[in-house]
C-alpha atoms as a PDB file:
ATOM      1  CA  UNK A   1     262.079 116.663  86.914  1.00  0.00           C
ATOM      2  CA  UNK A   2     258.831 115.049  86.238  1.00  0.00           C
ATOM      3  CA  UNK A   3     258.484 111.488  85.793  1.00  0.00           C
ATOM      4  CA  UNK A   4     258.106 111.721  81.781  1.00  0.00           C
ATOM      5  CA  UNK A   5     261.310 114.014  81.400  1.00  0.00           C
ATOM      6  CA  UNK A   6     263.242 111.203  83.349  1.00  0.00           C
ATOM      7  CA  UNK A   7     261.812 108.853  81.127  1.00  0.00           C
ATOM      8  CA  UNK A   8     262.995 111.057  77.996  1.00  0.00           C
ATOM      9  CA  UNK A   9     265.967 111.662  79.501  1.00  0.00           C
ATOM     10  CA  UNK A  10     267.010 107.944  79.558  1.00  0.00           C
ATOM     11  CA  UNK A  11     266.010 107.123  76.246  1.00  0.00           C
ATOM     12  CA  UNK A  12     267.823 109.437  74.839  1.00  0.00           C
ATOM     13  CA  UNK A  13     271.124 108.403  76.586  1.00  0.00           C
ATOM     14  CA  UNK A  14     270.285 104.623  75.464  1.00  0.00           C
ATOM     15  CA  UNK A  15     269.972 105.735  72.394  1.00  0.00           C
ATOM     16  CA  UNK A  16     272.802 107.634  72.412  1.00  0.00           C
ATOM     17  CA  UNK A  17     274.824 104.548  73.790  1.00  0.00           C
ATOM     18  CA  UNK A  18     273.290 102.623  71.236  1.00  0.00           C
ATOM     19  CA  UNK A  19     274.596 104.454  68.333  1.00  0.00           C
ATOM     20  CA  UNK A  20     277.970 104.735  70.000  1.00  0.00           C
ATOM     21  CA  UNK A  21     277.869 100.780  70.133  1.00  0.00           C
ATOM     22  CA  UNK A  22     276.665 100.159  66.334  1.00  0.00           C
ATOM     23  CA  UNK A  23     279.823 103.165  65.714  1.00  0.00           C
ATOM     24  CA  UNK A  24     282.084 100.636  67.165  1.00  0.00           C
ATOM     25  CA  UNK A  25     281.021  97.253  66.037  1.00  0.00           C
ATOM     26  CA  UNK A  26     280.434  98.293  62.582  1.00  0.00           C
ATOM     27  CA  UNK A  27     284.395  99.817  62.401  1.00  0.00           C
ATOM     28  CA  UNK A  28     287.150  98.133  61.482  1.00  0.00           C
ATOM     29  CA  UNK A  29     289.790 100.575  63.046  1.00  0.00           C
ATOM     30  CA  UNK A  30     290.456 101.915  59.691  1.00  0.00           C
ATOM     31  CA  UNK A  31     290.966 105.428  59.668  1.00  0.00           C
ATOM     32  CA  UNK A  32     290.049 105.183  55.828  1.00  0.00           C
ATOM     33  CA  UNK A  33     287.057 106.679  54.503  1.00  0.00           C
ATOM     34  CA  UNK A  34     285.942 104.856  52.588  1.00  0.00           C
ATOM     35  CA  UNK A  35     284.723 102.496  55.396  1.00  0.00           C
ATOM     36  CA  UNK A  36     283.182 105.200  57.599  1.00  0.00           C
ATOM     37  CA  UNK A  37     279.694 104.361  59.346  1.00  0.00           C
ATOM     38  CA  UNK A  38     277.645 107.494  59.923  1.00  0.00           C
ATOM     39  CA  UNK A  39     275.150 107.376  62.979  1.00  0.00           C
ATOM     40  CA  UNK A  40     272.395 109.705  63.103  1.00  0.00           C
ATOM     41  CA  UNK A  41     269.237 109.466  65.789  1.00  0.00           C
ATOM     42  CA  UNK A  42     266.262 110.808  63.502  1.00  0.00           C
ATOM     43  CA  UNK A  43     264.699 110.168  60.521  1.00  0.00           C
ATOM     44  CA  UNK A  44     261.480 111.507  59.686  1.00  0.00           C
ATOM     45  CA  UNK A  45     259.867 108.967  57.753  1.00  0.00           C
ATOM     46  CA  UNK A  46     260.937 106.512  60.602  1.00  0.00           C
ATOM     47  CA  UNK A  47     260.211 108.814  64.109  1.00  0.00           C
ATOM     48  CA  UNK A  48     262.246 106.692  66.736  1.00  0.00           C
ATOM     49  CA  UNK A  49     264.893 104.944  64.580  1.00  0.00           C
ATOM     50  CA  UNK A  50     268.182 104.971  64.376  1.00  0.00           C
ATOM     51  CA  UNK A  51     269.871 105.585  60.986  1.00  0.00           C
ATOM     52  CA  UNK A  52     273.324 103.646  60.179  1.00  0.00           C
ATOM     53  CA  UNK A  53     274.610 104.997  56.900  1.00  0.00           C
ATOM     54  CA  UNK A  54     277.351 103.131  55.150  1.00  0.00           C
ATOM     55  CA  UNK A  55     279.993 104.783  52.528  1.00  0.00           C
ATOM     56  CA  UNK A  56     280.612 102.869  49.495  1.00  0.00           C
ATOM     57  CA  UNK A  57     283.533 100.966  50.027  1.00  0.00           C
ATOM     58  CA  UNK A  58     285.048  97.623  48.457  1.00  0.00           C
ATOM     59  CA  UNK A  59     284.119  95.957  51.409  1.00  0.00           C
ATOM     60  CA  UNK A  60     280.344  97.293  51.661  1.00  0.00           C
ATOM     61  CA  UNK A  61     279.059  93.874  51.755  1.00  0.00           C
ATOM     62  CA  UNK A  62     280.950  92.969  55.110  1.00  0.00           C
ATOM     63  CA  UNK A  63     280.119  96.122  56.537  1.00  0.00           C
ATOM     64  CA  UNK A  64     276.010  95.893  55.741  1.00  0.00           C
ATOM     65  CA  UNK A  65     276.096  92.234  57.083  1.00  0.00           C
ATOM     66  CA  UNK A  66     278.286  93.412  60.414  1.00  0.00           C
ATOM     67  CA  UNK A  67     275.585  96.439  60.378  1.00  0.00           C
ATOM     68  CA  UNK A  68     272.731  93.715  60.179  1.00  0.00           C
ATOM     69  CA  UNK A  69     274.085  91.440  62.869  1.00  0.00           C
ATOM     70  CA  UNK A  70     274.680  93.912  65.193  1.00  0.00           C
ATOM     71  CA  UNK A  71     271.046  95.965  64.616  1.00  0.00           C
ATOM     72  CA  UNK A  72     268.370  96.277  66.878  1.00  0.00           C
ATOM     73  CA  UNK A  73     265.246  96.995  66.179  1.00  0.00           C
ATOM     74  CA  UNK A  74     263.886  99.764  64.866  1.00  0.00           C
ATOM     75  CA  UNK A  75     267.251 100.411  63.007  1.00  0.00           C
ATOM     76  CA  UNK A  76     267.707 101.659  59.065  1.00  0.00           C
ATOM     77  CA  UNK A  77     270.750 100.816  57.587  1.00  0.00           C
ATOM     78  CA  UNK A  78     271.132 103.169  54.643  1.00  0.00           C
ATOM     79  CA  UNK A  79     273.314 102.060  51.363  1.00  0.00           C
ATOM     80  CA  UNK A  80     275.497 104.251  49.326  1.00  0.00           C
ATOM     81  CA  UNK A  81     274.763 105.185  45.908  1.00  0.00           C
ATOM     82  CA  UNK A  82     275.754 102.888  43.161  1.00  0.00           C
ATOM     83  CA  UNK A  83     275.424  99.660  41.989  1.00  0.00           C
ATOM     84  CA  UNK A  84     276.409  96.955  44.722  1.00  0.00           C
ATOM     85  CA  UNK A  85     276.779  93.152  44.249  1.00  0.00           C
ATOM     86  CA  UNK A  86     275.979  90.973  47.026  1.00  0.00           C
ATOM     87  CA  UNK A  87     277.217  88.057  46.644  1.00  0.00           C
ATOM     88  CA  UNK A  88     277.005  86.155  49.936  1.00  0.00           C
ATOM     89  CA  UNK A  89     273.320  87.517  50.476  1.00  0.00           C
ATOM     90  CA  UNK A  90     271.788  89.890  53.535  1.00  0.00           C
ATOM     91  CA  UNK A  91     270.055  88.495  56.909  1.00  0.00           C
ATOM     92  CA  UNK A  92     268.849  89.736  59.860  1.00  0.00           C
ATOM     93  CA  UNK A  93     266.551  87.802  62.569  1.00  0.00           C
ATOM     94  CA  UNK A  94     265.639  91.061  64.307  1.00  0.00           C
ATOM     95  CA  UNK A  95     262.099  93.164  63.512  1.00  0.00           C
ATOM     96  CA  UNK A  96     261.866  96.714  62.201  1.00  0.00           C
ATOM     97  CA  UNK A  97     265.081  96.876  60.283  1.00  0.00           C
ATOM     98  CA  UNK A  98     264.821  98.763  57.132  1.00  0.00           C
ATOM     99  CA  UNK A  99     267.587  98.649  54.478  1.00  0.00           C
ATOM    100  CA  UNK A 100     267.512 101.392  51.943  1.00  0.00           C
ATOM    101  CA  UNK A 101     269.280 103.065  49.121  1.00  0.00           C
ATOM    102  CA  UNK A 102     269.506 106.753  47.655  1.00  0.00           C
ATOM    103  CA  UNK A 103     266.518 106.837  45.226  1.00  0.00           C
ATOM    104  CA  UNK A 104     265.719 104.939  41.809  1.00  0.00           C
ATOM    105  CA  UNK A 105     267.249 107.449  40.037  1.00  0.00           C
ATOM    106  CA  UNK A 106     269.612 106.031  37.084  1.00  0.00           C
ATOM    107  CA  UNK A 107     272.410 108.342  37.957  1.00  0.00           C
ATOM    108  CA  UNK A 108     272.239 108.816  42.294  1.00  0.00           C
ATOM    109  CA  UNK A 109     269.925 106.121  43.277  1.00  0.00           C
ATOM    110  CA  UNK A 110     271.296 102.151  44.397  1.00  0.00           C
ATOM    111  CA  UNK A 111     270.968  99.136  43.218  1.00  0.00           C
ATOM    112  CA  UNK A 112     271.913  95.800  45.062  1.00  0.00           C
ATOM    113  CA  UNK A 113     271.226  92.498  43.771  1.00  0.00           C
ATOM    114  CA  UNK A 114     271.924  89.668  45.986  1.00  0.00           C
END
């Protein structure tokens, strides 16, 4: 194995472990669906970052903030479609964290207002 394949090799278990830990920190031990966190590794627009999506839930706010906290960079947290009300606000003190929605789109796009 050459020395760039071991290097692959371990960033792709780190990554791996990463989205396992953002899984578990962003769960509440709810089996409900409504609260599930989806982890994928790829996004094409964003080559390298990890992609947290979040179902719509009536606790999305708590869930985007826990997703927030516990990001690192180079992390997109992805919001459901609909129109969300954040009323205690969004932070994060960590770079290359993108937050997005569905689309503008009146019908299927989001809209969050803090």
């Amino acid at each position: 194995m050459s020395h760039s394949d071991a290097k692959m090799t371990v960033l792709k278990s780190l990554t791996l472990a990463f989205a396992c830990f953002l899984l578990g920190a962003c769960s509440n031990g709810s089996n409900n669906n409504n609260n599930e966190v989806i982890i994928d590794t790829g996004d094409p627009d964003f080559p390298g970052y990890v992609v947290v999506s979040l179902e719509a839930g009536a606790d999305l706010e708590t869930r985007a903030l826990e997703a927030l906290i516990t990001a690192e960079p180079n992390t997109i947290i992805q919001l459901p479609a609909g129109v969300h009300d954040f009323v205690d606000g969004l932070s994060s003190s960590v770079d290359n964290i993108v937050l997005r929605g569905t689309g503008m789109d009146a019908e299927s796009g989001t809209v969050f207002t803090l």
